[in-house]
PDB file of N, CA and C in Angstrom:
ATOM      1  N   UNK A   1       0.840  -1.169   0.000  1.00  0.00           N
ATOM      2  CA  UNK A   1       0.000   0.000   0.000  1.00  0.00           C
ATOM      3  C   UNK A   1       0.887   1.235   0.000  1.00  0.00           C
ATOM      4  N   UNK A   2       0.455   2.228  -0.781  1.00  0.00           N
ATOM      5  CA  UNK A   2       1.486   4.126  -0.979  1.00  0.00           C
ATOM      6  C   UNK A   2       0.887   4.459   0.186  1.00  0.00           C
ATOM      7  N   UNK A   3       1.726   5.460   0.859  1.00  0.00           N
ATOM      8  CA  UNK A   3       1.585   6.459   1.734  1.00  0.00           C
ATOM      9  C   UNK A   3       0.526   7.420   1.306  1.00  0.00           C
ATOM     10  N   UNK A   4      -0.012   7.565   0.111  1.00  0.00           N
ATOM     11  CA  UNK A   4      -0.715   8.414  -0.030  1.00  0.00           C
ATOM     12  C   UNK A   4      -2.279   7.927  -0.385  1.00  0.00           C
ATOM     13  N   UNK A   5      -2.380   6.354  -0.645  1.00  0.00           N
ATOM     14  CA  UNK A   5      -3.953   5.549  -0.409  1.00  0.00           C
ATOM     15  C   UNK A   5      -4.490   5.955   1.177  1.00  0.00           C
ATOM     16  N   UNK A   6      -5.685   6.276   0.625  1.00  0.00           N
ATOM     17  CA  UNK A   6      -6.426   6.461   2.107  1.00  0.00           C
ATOM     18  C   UNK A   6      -7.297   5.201   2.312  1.00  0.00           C
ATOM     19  N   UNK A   7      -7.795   5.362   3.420  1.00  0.00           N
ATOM     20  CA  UNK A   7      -8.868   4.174   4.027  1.00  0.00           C
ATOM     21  C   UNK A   7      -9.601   3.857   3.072  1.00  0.00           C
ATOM     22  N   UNK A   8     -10.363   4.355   2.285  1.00  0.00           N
ATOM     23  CA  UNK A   8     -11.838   4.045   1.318  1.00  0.00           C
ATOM     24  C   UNK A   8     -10.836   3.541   0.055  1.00  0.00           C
ATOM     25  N   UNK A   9      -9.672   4.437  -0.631  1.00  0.00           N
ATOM     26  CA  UNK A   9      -8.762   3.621  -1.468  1.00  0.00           C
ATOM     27  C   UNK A   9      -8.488   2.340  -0.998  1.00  0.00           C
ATOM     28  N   UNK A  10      -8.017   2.319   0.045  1.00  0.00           N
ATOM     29  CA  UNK A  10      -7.195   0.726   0.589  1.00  0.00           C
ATOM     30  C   UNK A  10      -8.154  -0.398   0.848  1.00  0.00           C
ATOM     31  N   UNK A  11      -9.447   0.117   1.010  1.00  0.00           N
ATOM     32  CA  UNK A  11     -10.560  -0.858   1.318  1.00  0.00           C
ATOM     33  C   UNK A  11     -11.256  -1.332   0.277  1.00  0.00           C
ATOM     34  N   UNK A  12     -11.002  -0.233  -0.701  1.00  0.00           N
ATOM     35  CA  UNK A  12     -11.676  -1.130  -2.362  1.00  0.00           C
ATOM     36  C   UNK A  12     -11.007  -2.030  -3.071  1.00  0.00           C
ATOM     37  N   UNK A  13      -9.309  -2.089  -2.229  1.00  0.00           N
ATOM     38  CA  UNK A  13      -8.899  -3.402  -2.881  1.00  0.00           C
ATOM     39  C   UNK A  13      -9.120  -4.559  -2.017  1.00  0.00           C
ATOM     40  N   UNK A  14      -9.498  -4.655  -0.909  1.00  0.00           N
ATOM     41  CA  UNK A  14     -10.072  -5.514   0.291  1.00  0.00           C
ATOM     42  C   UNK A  14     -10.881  -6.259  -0.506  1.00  0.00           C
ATOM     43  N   UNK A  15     -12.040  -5.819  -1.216  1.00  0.00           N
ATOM     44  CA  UNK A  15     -13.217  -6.515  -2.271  1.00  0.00           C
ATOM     45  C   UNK A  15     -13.026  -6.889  -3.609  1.00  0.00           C
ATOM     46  N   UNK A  16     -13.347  -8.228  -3.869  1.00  0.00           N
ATOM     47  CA  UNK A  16     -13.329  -8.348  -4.875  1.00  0.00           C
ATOM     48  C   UNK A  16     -14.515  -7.931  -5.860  1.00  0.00           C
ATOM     49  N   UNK A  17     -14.621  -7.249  -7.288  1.00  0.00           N
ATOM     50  CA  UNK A  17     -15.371  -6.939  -7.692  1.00  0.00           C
ATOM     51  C   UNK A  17     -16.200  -8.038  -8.352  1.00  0.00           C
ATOM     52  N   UNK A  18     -17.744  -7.875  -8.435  1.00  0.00           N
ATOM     53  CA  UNK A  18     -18.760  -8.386  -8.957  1.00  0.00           C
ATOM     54  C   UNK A  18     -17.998  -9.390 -10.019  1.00  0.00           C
ATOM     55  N   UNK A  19     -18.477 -10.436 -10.348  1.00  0.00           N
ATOM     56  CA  UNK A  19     -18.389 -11.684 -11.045  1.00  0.00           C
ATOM     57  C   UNK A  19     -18.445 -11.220 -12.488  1.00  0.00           C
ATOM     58  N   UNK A  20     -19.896 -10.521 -12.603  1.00  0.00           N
ATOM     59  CA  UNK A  20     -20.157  -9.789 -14.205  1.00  0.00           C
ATOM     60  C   UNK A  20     -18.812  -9.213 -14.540  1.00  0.00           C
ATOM     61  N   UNK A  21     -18.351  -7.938 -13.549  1.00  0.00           N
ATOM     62  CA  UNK A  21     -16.976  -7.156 -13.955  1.00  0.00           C
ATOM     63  C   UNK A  21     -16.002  -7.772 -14.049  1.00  0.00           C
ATOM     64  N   UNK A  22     -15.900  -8.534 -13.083  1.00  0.00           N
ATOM     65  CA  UNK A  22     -14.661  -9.498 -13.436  1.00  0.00           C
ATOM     66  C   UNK A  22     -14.526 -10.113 -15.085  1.00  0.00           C
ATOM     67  N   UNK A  23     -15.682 -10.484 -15.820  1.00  0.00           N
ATOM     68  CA  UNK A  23     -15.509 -11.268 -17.305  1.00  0.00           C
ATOM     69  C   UNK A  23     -15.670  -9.943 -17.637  1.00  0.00           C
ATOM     70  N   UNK A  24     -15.903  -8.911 -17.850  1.00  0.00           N
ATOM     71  CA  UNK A  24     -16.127  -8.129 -18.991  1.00  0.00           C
ATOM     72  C   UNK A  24     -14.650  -7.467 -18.459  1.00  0.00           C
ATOM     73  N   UNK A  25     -13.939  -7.056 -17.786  1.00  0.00           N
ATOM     74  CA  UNK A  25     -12.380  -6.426 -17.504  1.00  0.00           C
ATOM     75  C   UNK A  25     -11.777  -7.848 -18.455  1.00  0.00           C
ATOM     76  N   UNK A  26     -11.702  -9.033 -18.000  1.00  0.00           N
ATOM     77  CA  UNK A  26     -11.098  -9.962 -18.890  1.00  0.00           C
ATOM     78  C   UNK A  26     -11.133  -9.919 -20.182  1.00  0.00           C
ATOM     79  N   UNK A  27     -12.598  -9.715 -20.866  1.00  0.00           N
ATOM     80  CA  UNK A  27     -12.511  -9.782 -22.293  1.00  0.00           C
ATOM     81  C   UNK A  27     -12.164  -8.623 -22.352  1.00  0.00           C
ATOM     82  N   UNK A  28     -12.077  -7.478 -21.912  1.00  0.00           N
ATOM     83  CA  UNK A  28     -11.493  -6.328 -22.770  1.00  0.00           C
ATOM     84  C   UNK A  28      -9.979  -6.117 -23.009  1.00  0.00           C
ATOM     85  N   UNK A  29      -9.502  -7.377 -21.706  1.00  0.00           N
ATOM     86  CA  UNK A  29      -8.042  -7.672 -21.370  1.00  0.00           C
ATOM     87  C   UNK A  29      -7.736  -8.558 -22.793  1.00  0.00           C
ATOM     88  N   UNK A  30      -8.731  -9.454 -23.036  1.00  0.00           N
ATOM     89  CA  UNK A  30      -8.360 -10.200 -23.678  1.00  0.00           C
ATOM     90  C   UNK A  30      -8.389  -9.659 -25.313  1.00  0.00           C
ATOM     91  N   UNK A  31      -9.230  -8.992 -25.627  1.00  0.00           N
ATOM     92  CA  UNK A  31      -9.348  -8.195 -26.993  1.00  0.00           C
ATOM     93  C   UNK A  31      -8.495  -7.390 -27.531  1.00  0.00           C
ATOM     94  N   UNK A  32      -7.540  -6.342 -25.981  1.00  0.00           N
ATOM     95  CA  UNK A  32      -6.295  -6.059 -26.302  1.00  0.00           C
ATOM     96  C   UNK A  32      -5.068  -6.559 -26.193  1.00  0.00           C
ATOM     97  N   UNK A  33      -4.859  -7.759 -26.108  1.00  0.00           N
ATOM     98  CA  UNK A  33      -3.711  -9.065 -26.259  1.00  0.00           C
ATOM     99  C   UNK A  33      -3.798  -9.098 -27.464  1.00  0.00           C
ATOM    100  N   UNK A  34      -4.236  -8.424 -28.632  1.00  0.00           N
ATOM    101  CA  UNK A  34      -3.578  -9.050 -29.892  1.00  0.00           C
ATOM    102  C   UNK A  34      -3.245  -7.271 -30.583  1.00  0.00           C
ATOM    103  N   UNK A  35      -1.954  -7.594 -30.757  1.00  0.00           N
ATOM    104  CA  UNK A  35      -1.369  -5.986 -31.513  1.00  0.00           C
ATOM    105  C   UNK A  35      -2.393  -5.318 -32.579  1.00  0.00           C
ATOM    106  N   UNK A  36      -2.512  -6.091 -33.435  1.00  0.00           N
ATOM    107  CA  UNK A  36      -3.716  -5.200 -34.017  1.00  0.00           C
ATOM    108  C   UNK A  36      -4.865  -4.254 -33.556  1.00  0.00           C
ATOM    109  N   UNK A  37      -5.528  -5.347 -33.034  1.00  0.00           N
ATOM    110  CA  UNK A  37      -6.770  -4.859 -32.196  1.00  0.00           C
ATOM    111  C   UNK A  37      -6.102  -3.515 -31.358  1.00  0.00           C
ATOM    112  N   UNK A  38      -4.850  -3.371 -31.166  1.00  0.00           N
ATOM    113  CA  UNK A  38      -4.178  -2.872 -29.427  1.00  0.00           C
ATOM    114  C   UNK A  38      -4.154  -1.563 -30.477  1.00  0.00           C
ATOM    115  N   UNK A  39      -3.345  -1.382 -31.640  1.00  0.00           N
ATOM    116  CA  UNK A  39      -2.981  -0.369 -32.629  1.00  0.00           C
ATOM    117  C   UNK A  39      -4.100   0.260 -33.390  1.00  0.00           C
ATOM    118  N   UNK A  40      -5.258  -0.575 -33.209  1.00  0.00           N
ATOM    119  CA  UNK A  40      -6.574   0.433 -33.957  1.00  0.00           C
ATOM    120  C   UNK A  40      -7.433   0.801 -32.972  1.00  0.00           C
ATOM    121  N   UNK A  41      -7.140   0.293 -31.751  1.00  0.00           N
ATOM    122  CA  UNK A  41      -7.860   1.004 -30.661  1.00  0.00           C
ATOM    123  C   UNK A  41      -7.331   2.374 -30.154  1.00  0.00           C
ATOM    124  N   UNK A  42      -6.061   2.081 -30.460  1.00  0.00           N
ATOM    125  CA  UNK A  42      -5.033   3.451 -29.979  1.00  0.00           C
ATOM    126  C   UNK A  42      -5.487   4.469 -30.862  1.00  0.00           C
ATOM    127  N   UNK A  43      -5.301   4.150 -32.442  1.00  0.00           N
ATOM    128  CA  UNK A  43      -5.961   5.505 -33.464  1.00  0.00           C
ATOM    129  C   UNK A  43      -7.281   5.957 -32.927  1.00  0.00           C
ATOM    130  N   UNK A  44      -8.019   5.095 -32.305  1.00  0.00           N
ATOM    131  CA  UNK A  44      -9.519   5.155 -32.350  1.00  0.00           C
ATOM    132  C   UNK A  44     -10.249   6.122 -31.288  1.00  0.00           C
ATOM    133  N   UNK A  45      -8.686   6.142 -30.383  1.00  0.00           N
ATOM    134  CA  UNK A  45      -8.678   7.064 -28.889  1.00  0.00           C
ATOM    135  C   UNK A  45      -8.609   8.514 -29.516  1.00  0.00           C
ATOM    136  N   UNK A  46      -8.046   8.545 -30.681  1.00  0.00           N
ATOM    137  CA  UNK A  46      -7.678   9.691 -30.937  1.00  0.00           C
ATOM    138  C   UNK A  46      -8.408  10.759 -32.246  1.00  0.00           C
ATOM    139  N   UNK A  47      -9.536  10.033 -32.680  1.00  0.00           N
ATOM    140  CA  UNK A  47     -10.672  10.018 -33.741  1.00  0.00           C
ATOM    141  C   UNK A  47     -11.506   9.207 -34.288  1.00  0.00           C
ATOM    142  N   UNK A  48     -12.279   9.328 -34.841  1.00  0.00           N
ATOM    143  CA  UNK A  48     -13.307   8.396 -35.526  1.00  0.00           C
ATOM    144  C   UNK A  48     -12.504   8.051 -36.812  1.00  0.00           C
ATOM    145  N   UNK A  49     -13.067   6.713 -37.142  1.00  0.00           N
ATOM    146  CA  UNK A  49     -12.159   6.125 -38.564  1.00  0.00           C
ATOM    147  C   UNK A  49     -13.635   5.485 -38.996  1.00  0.00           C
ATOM    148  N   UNK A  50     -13.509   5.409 -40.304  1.00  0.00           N
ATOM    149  CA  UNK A  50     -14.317   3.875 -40.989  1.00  0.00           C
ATOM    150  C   UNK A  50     -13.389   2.808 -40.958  1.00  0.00           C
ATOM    151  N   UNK A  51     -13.489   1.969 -42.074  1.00  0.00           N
ATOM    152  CA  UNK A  51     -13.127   0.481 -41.978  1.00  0.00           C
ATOM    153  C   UNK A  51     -11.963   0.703 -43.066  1.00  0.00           C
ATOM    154  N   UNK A  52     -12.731   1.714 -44.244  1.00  0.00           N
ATOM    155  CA  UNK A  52     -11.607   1.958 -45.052  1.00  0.00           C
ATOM    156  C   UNK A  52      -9.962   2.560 -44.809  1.00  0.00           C
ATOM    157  N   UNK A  53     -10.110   3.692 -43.963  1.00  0.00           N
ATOM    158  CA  UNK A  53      -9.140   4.940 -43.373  1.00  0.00           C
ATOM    159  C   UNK A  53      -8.631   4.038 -42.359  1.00  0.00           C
ATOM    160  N   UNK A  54      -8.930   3.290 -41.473  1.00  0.00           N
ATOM    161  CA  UNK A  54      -8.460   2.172 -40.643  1.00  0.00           C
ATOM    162  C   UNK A  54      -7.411   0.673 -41.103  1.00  0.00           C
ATOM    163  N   UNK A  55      -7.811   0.609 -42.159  1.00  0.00           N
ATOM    164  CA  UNK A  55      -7.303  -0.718 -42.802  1.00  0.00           C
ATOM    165  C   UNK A  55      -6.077  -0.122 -43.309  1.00  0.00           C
ATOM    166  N   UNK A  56      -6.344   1.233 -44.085  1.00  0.00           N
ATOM    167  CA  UNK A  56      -5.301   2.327 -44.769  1.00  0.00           C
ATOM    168  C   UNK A  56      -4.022   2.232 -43.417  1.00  0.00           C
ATOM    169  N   UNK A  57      -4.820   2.749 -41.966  1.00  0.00           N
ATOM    170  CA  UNK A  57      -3.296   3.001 -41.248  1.00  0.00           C
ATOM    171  C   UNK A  57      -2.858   2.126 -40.426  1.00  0.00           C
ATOM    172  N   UNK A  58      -3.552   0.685 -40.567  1.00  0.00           N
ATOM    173  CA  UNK A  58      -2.462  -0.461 -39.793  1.00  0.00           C
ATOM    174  C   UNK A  58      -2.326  -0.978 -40.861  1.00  0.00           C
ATOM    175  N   UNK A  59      -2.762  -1.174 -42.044  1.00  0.00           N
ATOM    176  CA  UNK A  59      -1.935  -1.988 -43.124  1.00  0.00           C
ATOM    177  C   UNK A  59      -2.553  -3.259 -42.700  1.00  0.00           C
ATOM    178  N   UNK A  60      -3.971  -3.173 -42.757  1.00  0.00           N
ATOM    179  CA  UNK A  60      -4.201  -4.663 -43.004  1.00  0.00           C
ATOM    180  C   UNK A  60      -5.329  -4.810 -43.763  1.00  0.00           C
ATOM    181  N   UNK A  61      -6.202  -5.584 -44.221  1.00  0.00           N
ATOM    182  CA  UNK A  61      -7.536  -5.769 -45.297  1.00  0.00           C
ATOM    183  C   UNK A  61      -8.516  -5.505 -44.567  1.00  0.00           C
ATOM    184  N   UNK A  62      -9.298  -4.942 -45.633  1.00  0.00           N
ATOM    185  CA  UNK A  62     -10.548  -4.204 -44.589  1.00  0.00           C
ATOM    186  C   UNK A  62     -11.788  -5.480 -44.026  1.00  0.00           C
ATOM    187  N   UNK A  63     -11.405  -6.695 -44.779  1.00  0.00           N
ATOM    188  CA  UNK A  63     -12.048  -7.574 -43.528  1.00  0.00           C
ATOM    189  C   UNK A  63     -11.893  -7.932 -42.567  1.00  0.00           C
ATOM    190  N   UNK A  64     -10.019  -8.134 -42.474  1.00  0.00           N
ATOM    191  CA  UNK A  64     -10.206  -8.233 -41.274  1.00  0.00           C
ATOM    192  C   UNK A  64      -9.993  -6.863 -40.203  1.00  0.00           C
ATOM    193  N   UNK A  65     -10.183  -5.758 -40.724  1.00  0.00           N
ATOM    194  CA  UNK A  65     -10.392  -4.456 -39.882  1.00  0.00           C
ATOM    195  C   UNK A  65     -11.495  -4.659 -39.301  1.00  0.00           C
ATOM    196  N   UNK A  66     -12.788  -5.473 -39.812  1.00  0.00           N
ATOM    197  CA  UNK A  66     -13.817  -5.496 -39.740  1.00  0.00           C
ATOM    198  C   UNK A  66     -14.286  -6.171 -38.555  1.00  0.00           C
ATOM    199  N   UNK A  67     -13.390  -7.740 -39.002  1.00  0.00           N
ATOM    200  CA  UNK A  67     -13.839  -8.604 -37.701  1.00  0.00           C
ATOM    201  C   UNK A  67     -12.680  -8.112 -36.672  1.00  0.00           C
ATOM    202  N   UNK A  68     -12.198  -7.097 -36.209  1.00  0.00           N
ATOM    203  CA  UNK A  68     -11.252  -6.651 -35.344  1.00  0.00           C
ATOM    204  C   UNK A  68     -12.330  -5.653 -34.832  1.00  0.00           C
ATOM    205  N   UNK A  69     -13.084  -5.069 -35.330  1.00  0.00           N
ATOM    206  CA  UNK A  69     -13.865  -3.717 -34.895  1.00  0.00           C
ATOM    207  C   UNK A  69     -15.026  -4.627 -34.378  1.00  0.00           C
ATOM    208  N   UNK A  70     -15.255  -5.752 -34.787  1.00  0.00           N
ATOM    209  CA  UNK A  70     -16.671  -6.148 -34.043  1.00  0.00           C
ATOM    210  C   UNK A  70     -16.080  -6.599 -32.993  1.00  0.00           C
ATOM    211  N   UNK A  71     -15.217  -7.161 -32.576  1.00  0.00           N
ATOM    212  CA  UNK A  71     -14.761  -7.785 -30.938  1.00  0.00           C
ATOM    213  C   UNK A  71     -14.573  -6.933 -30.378  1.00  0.00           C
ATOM    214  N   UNK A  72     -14.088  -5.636 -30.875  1.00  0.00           N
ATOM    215  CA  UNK A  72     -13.499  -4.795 -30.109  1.00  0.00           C
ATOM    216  C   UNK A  72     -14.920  -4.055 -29.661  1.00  0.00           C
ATOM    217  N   UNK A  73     -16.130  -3.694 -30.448  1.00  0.00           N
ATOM    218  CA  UNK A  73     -17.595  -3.339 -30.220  1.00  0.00           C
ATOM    219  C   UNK A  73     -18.172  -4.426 -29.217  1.00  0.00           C
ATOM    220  N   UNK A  74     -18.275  -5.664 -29.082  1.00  0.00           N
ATOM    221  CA  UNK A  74     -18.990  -6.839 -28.344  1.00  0.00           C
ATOM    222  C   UNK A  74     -17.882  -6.798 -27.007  1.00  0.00           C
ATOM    223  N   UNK A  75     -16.540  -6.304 -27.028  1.00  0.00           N
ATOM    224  CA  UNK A  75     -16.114  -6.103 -25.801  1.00  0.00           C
ATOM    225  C   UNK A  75     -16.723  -4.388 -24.905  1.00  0.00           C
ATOM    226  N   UNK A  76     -16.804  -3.849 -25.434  1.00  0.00           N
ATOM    227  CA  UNK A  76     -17.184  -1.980 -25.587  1.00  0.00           C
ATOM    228  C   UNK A  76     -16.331  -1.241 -25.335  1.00  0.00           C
ATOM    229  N   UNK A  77     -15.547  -1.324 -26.100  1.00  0.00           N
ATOM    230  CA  UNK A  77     -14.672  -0.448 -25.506  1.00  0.00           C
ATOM    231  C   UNK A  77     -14.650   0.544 -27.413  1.00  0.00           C
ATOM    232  N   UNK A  78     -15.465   0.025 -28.389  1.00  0.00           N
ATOM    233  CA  UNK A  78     -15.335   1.117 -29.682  1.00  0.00           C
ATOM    234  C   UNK A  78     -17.152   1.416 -29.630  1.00  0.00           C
ATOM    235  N   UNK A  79     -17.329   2.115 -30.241  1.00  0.00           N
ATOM    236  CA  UNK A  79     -18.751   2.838 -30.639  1.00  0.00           C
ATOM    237  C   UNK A  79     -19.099   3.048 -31.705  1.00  0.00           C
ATOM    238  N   UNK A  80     -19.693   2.749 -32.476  1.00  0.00           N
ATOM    239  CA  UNK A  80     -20.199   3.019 -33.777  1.00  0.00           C
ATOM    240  C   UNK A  80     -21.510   4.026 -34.089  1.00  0.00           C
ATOM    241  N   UNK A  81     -20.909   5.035 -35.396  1.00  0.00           N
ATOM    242  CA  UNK A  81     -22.126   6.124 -35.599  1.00  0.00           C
ATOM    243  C   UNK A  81     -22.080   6.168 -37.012  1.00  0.00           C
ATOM    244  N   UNK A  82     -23.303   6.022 -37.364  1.00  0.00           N
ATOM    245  CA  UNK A  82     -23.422   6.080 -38.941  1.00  0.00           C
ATOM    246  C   UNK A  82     -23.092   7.563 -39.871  1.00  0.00           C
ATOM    247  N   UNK A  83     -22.847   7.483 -40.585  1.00  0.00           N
ATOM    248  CA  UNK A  83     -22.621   8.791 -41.596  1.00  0.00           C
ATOM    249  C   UNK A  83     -23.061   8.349 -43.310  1.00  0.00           C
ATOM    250  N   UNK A  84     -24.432   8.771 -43.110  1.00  0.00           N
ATOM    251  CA  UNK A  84     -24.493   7.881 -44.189  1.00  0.00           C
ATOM    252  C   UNK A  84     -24.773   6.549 -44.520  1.00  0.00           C
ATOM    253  N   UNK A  85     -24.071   6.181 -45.327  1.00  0.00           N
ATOM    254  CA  UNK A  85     -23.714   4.384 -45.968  1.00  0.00           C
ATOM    255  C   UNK A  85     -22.695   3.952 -45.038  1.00  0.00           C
ATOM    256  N   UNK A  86     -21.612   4.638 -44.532  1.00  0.00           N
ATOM    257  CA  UNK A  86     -20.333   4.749 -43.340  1.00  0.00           C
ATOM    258  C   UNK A  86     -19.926   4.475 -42.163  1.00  0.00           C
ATOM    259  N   UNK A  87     -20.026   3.597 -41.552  1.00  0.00           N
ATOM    260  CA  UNK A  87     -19.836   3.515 -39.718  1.00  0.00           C
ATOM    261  C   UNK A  87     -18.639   4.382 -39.419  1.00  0.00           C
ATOM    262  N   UNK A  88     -18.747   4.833 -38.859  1.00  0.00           N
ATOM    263  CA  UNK A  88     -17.669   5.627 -38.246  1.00  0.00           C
ATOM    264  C   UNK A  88     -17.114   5.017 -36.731  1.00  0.00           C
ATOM    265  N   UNK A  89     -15.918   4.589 -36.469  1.00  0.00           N
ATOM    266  CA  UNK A  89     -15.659   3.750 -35.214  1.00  0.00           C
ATOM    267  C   UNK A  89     -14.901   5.089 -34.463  1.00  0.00           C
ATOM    268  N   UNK A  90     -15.239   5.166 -33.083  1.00  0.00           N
ATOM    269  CA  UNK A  90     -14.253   5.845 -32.381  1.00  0.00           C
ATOM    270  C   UNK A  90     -14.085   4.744 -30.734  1.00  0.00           C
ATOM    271  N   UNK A  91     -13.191   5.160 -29.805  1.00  0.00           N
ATOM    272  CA  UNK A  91     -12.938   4.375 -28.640  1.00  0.00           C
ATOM    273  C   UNK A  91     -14.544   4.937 -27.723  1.00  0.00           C
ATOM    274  N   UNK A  92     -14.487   3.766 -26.896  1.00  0.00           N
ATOM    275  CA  UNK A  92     -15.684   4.420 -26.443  1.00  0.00           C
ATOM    276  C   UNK A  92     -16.112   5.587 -24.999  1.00  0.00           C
ATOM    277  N   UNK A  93     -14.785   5.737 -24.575  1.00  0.00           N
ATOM    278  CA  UNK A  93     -15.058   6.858 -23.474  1.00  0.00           C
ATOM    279  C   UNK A  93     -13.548   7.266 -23.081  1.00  0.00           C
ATOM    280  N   UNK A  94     -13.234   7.698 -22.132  1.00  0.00           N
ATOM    281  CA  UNK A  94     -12.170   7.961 -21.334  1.00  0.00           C
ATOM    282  C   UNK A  94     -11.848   7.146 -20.319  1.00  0.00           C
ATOM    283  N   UNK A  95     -12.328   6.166 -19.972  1.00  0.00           N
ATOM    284  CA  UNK A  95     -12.120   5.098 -19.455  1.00  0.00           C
ATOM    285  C   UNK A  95     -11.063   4.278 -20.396  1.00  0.00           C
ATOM    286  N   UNK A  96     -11.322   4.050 -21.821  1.00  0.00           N
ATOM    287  CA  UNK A  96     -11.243   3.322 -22.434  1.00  0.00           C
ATOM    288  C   UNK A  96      -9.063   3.982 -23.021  1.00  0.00           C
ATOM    289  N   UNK A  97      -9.182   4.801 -23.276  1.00  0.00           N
ATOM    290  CA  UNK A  97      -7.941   6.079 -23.029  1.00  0.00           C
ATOM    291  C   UNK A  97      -7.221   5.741 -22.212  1.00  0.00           C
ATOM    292  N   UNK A  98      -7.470   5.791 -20.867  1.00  0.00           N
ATOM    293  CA  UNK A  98      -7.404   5.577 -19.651  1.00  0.00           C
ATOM    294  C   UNK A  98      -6.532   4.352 -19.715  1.00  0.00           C
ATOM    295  N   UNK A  99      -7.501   3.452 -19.884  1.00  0.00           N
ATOM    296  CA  UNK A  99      -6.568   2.006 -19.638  1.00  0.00           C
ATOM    297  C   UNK A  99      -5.545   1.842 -20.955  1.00  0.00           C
ATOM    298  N   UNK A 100      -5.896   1.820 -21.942  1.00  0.00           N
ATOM    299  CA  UNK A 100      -5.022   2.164 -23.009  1.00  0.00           C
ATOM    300  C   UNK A 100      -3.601   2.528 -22.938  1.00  0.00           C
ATOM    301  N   UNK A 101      -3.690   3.749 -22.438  1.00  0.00           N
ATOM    302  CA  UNK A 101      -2.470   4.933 -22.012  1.00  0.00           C
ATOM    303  C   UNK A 101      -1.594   4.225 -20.865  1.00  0.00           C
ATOM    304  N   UNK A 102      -2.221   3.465 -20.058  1.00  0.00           N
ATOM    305  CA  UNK A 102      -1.543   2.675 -18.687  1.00  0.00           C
ATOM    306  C   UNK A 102      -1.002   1.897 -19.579  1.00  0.00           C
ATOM    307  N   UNK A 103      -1.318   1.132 -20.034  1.00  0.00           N
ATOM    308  CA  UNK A 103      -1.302  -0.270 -20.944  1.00  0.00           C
ATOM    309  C   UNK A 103       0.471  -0.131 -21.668  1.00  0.00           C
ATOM    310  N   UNK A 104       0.104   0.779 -22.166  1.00  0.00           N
ATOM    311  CA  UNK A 104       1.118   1.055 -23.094  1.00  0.00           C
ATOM    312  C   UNK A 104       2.346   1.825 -22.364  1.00  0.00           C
ATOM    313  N   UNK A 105       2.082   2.575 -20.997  1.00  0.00           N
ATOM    314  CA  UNK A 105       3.232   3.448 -20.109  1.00  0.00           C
ATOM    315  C   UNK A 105       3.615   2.013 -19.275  1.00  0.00           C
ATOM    316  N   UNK A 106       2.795   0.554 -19.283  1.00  0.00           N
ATOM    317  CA  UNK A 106       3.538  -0.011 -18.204  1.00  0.00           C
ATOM    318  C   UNK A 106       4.918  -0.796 -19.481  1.00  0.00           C
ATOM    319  N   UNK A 107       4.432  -1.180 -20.434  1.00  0.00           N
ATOM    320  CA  UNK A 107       4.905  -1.870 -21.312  1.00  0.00           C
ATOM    321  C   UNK A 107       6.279  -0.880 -21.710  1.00  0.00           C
ATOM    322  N   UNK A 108       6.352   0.239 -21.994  1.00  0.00           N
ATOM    323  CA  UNK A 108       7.308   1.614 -21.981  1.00  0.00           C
ATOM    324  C   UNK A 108       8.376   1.475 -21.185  1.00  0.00           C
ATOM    325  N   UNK A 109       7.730   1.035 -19.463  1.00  0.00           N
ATOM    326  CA  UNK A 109       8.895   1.109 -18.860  1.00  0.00           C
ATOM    327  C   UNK A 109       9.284  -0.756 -18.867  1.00  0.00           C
ATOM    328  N   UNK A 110       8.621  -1.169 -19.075  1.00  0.00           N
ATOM    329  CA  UNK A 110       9.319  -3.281 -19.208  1.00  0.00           C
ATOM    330  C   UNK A 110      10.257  -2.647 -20.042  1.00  0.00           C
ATOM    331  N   UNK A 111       9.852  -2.559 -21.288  1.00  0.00           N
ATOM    332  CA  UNK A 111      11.121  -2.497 -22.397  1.00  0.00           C
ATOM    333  C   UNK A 111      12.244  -1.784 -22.266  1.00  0.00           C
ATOM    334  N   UNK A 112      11.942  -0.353 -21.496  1.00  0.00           N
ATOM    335  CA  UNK A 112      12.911   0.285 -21.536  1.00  0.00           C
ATOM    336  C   UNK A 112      13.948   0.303 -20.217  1.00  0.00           C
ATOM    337  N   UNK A 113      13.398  -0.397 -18.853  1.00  0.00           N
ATOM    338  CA  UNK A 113      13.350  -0.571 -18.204  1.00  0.00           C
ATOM    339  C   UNK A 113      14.036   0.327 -16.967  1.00  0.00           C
ATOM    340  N   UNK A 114      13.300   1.522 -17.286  1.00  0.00           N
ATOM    341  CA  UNK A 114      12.824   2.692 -16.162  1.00  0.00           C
ATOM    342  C   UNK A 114      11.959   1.231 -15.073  1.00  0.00           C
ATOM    343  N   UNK A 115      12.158   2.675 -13.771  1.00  0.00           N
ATOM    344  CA  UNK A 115      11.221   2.633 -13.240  1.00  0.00           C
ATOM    345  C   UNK A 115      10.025   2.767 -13.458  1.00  0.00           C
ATOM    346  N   UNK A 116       9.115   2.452 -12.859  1.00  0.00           N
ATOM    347  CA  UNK A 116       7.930   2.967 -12.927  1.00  0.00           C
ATOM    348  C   UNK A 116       7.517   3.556 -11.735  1.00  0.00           C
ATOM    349  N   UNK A 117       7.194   5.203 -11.358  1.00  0.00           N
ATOM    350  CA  UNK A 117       7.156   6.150 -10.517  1.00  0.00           C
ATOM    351  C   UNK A 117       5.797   6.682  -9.711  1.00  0.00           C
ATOM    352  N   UNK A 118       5.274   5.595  -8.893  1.00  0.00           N
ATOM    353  CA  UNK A 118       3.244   6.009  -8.792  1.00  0.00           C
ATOM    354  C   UNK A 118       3.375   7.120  -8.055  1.00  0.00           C
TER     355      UNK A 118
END
């Protein structure tokens, strides 16, 4: 425990969370275990894409951009809004940022192997 967790911090790790949260944190764990999925979620934090403009900036076929955007939708962490004929995908909140941004600062310091400074 940091010197700077208080009682109500230190006591929410005392509990384990709900059964439901527990599988849906997993699959979203598990949806970003594959680099692709991890690299179009990252663009996705940062604007809306279609399937076309998406496939364009990881360099892969827009089917399988496709079946990458539906796991990544059935996990929720992307959102879909029509424009048109067009889905437009973006990430789905700041939550989603959030873990993302950790994700990638813990992996930053493995490789580079800083500390890591809470």
């Amino acid at each position: 425990m940091y010197a700077r967790d208080n009682d109500a911090t230190a006591q929410r790790w005392q509990q384990l969370p709900p059964g439901e949260q527990v599988a849906a944190a997993s699959d979203a764990f598990r949806m970003l275990a594959d680099p692709t999925r991890l690299r179009m979620l990252w663009l996705l934090c940062g604007d809306e894409y279609d399937v076309t403009a998406l496939a364009a900036a990881v360099g892969i076929a827009r089917p399988a951009v496709s079946q990458h955007l539906a796991k990544l939708r059935l996990a929720g962490l992307v959102t879909t809004q029509r424009d048109g004929r067009r889905a437009l995908y973006r990430a789905r909140g700041g939550h989603v940022r959030r873990l993302l941004t950790e994700a990638v600062n813990a992996a930053e310091h493995h490789v580079t192997g800083t500390p890591d400074h809470d």
